[in-house]
C-alpha atoms as a PDB file:
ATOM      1  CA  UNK A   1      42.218 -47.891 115.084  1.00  0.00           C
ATOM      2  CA  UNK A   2      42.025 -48.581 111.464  1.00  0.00           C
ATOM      3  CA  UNK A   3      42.637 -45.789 108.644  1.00  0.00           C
ATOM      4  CA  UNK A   4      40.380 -46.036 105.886  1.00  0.00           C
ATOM      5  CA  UNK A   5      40.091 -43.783 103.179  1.00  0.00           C
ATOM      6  CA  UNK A   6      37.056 -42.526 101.074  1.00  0.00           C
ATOM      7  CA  UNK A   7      36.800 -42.949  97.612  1.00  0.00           C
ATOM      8  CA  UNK A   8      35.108 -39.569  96.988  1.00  0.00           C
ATOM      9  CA  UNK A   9      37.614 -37.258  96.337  1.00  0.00           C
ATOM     10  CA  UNK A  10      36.602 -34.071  97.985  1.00  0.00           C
ATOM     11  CA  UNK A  11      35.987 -36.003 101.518  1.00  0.00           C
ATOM     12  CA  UNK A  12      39.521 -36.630 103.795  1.00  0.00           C
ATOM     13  CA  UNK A  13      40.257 -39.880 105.170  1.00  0.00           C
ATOM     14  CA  UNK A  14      38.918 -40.879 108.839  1.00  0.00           C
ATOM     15  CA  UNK A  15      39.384 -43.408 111.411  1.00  0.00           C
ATOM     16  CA  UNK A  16      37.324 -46.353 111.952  1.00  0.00           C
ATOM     17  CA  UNK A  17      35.787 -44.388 114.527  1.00  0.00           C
ATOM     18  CA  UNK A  18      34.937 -41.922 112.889  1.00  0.00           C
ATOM     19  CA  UNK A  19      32.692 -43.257 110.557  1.00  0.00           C
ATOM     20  CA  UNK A  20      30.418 -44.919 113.355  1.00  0.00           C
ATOM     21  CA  UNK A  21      31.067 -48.101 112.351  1.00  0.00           C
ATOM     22  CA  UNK A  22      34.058 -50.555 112.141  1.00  0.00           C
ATOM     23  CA  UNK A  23      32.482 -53.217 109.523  1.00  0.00           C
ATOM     24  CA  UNK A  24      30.714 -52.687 105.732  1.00  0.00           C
ATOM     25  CA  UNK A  25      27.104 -52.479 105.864  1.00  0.00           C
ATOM     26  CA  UNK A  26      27.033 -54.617 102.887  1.00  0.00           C
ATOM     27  CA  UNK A  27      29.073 -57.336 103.488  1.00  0.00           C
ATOM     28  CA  UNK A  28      29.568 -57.243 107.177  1.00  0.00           C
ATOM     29  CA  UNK A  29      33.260 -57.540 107.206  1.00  0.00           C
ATOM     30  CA  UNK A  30      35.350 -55.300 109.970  1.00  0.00           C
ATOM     31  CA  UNK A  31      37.482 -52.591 107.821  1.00  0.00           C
ATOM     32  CA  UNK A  32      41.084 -53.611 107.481  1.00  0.00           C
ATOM     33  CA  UNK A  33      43.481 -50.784 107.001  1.00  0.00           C
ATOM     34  CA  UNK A  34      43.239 -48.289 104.055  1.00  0.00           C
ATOM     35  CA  UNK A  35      40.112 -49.695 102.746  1.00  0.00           C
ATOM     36  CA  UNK A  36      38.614 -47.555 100.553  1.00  0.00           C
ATOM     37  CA  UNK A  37      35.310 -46.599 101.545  1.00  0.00           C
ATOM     38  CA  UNK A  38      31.927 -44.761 100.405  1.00  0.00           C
ATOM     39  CA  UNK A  39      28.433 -44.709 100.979  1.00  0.00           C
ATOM     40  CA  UNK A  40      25.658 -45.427  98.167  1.00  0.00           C
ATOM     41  CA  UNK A  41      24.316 -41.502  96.572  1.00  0.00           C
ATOM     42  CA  UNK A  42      21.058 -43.220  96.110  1.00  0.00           C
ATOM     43  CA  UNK A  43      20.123 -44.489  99.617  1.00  0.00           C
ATOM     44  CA  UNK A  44      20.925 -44.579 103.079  1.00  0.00           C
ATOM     45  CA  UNK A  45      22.746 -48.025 102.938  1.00  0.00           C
ATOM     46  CA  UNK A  46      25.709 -46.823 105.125  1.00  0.00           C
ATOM     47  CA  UNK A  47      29.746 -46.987 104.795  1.00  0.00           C
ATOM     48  CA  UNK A  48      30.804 -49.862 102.716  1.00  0.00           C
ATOM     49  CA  UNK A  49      34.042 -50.829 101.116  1.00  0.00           C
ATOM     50  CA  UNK A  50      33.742 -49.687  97.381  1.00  0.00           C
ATOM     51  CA  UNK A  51      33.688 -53.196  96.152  1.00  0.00           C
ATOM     52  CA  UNK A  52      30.757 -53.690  97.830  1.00  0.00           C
ATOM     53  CA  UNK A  53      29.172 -50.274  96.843  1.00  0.00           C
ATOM     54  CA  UNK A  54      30.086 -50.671  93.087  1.00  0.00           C
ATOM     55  CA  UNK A  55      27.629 -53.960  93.390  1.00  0.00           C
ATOM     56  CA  UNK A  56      25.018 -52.137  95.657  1.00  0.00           C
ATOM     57  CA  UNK A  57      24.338 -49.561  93.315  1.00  0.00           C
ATOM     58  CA  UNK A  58      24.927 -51.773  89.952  1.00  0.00           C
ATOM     59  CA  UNK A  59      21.719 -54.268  91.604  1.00  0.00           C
ATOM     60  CA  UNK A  60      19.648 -51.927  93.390  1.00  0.00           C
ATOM     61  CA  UNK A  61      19.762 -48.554  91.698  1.00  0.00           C
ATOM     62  CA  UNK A  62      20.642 -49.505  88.163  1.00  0.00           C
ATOM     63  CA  UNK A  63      17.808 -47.322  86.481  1.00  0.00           C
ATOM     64  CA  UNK A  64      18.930 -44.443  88.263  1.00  0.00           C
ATOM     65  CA  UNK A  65      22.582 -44.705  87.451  1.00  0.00           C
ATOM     66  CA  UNK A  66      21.361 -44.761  83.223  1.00  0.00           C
ATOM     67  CA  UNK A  67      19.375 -41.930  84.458  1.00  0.00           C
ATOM     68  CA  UNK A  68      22.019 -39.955  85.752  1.00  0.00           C
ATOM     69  CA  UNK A  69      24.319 -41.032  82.833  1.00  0.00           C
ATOM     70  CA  UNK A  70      22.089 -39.910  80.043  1.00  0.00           C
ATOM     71  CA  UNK A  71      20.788 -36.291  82.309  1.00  0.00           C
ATOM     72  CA  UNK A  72      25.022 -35.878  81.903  1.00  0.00           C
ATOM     73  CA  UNK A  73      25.643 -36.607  78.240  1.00  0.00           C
ATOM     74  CA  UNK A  74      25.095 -33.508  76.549  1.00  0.00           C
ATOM     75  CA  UNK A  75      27.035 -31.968  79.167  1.00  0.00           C
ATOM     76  CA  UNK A  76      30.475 -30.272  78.131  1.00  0.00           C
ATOM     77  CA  UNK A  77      33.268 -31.370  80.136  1.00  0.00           C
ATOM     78  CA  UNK A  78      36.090 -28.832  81.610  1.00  0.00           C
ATOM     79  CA  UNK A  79      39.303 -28.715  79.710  1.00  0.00           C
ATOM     80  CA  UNK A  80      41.046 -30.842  82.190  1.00  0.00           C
ATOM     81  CA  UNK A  81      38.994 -33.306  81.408  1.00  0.00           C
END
């Protein structure tokens, strides 16, 4: 069993197991121990290392990260911030 840890903050770390798969969907390689892992916000590509998802979403959903970015820049941010 292989610990592997999610790179969104609010979700705890799992097993291997429990994500339903034991390798990236992007680059096919078997999770090695604390990997950090996350899935894309725009699609249903599956668990990935975030390596891999940081390219995913950079390629395929581009428009809708700038999109995203410029719906959040008028936004205030909270003090702690």
């Amino acid at each position: 069993m292989v610990i592997v840890l999610w790179r969104d903050p609010w979700l705890k770390p799992l097993s291997d197991g429990d994500l339903g798969t034991d390798a990236c969907s992007l680059c096919k390689q078997e999770f090695q121990a604390m990997d950090y892992v996350t899935g894309c916000e725009f699609c249903t590509a599956g668990a990935m290392h975030a390596r891999c998802a940081d390219e995913h979403i950079m390629k395929k959903h581009k428009k809708q990260v700038e999109a995203k970015v410029n719906d959040h820049r008028d936004r205030r941010l909270h003090d702690y911030q």
